[in-house]
C-alpha atoms as a PDB file:
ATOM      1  CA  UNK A   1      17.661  -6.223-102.814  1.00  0.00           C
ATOM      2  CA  UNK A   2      15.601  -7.780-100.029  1.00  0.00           C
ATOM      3  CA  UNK A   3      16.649 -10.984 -99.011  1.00  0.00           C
ATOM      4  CA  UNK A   4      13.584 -12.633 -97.748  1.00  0.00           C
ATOM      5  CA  UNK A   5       9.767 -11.530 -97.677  1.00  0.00           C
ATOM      6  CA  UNK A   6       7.269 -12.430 -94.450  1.00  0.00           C
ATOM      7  CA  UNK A   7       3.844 -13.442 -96.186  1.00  0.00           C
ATOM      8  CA  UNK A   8       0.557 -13.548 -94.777  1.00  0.00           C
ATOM      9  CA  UNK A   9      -2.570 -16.093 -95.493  1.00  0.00           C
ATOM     10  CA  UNK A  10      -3.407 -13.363 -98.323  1.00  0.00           C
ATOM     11  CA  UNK A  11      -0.009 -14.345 -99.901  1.00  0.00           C
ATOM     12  CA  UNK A  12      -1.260 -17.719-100.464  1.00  0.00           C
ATOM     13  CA  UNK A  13      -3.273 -18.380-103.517  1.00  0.00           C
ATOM     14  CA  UNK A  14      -5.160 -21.440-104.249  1.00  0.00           C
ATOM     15  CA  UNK A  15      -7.805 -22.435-106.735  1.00  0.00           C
ATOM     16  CA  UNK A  16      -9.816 -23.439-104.160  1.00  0.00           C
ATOM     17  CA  UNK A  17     -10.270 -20.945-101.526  1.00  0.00           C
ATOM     18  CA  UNK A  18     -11.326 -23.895 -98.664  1.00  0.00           C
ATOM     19  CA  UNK A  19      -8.040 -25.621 -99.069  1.00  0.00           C
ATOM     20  CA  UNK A  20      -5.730 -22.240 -97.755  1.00  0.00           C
ATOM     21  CA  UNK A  21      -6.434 -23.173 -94.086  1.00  0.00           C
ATOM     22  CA  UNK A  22      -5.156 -27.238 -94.788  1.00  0.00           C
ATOM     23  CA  UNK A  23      -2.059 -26.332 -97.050  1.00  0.00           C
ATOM     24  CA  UNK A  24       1.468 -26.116 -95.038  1.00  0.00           C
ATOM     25  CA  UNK A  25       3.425 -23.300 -96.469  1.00  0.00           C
ATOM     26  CA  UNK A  26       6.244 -21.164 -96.032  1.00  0.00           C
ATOM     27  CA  UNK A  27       6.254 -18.280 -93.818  1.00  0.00           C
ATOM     28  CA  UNK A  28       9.471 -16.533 -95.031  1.00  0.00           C
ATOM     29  CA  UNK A  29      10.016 -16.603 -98.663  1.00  0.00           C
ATOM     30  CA  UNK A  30      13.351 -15.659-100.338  1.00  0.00           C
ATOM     31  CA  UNK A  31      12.917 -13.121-102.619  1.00  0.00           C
ATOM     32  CA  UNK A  32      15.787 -14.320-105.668  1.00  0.00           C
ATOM     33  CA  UNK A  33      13.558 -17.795-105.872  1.00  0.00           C
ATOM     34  CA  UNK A  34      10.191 -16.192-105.734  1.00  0.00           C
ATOM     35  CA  UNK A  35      12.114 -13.945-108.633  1.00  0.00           C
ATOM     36  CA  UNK A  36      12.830 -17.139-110.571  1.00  0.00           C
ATOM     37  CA  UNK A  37       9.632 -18.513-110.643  1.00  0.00           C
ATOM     38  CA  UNK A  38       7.999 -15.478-111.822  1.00  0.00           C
ATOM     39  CA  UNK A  39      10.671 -15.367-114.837  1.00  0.00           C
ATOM     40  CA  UNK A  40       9.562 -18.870-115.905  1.00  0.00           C
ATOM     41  CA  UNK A  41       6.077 -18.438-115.339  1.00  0.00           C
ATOM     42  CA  UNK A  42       6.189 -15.718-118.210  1.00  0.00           C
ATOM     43  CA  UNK A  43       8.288 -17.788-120.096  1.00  0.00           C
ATOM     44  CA  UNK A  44       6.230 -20.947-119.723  1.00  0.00           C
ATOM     45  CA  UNK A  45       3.399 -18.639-121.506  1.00  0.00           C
ATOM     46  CA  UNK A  46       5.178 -17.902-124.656  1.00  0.00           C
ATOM     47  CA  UNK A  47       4.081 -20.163-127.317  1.00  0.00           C
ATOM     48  CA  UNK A  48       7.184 -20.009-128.874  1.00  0.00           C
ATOM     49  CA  UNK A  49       9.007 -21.223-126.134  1.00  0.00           C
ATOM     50  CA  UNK A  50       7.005 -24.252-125.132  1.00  0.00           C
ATOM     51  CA  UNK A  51       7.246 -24.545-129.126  1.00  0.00           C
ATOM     52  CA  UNK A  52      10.776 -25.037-129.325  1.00  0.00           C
ATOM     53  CA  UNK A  53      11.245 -27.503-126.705  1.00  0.00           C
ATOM     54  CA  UNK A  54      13.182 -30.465-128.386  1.00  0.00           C
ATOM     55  CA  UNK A  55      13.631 -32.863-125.690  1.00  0.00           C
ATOM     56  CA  UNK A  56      11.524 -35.415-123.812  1.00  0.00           C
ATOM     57  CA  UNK A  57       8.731 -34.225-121.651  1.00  0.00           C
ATOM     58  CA  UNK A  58       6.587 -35.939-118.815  1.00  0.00           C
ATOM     59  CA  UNK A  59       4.127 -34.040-117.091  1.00  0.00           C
ATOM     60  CA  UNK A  60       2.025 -35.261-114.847  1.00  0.00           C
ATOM     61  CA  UNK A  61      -1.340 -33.504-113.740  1.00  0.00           C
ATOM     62  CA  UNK A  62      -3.355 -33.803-110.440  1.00  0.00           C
ATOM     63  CA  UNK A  63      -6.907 -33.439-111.301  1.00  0.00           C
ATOM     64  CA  UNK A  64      -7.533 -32.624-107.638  1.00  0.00           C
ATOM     65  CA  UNK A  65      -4.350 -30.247-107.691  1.00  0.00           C
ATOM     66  CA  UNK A  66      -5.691 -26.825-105.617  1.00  0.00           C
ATOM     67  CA  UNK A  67      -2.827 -25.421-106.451  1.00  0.00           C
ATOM     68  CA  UNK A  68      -2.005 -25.211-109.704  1.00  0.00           C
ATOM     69  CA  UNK A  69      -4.390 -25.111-112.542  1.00  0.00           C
ATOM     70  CA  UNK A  70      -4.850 -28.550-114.162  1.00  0.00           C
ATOM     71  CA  UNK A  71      -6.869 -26.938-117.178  1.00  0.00           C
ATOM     72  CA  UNK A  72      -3.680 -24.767-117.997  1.00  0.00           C
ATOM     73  CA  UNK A  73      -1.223 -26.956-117.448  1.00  0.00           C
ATOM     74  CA  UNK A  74      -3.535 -29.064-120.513  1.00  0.00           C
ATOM     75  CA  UNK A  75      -3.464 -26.250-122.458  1.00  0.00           C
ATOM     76  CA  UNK A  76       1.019 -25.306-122.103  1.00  0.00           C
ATOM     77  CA  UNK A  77       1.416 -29.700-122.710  1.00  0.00           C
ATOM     78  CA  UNK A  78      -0.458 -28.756-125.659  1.00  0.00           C
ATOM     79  CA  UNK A  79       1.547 -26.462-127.233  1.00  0.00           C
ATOM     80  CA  UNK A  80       4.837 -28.768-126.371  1.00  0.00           C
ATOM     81  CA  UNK A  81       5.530 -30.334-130.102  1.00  0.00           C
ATOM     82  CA  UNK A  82       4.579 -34.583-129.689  1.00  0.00           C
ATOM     83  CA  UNK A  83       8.025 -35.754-129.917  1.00  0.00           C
ATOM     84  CA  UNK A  84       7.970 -37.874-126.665  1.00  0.00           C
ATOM     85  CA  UNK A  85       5.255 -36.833-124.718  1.00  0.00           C
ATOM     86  CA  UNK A  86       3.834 -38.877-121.437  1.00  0.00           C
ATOM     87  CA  UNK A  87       1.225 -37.554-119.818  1.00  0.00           C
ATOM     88  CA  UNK A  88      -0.089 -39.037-116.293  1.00  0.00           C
ATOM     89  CA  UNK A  89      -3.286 -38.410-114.724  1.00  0.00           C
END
């Protein structure tokens, strides 16, 4: 297994394309966390799993997030059952 990966700019994706040149990122990645959040990424898209959580949730959303996509992360709150939900904007 390869311990670490170098990335380039192309590595780095955004929602909004302008914002890659003012983020501060990570030039050597390690490959076992990068594995991680790839895992829970798929696993974070099964409704049955976002179905089944059973304890308390916050999320909290950025609007101006160029990251991250603050329309999905709507839509996976969603499917979280309204036990004790708080949701920040």
């Amino acid at each position: 297994m390869i311990p670490y990966v170098i990335k380039t700019r192309q590595f780095i994706q955004v929602n909004d394309p302008a914002a890659k040149n003012r983020l501060f990122s990570y030039r050597v990645v390690p490959t076992r966390g990068t594995e991680i959040l790839i895992e829970t990424g798929a696993l974070a898209k099964q409704v049955e799993i976002l179905g089944s959580i059973s304890c308390p949730v916050l999320m909290m959303i950025s609007t101006g997030d160029m990251a991250a996509s603050p329309e999905k992360a709507k839509e996976a709150f969603a499917l979280i059952p309204p036990r004790e939900q708080d949701h920040f904007r």
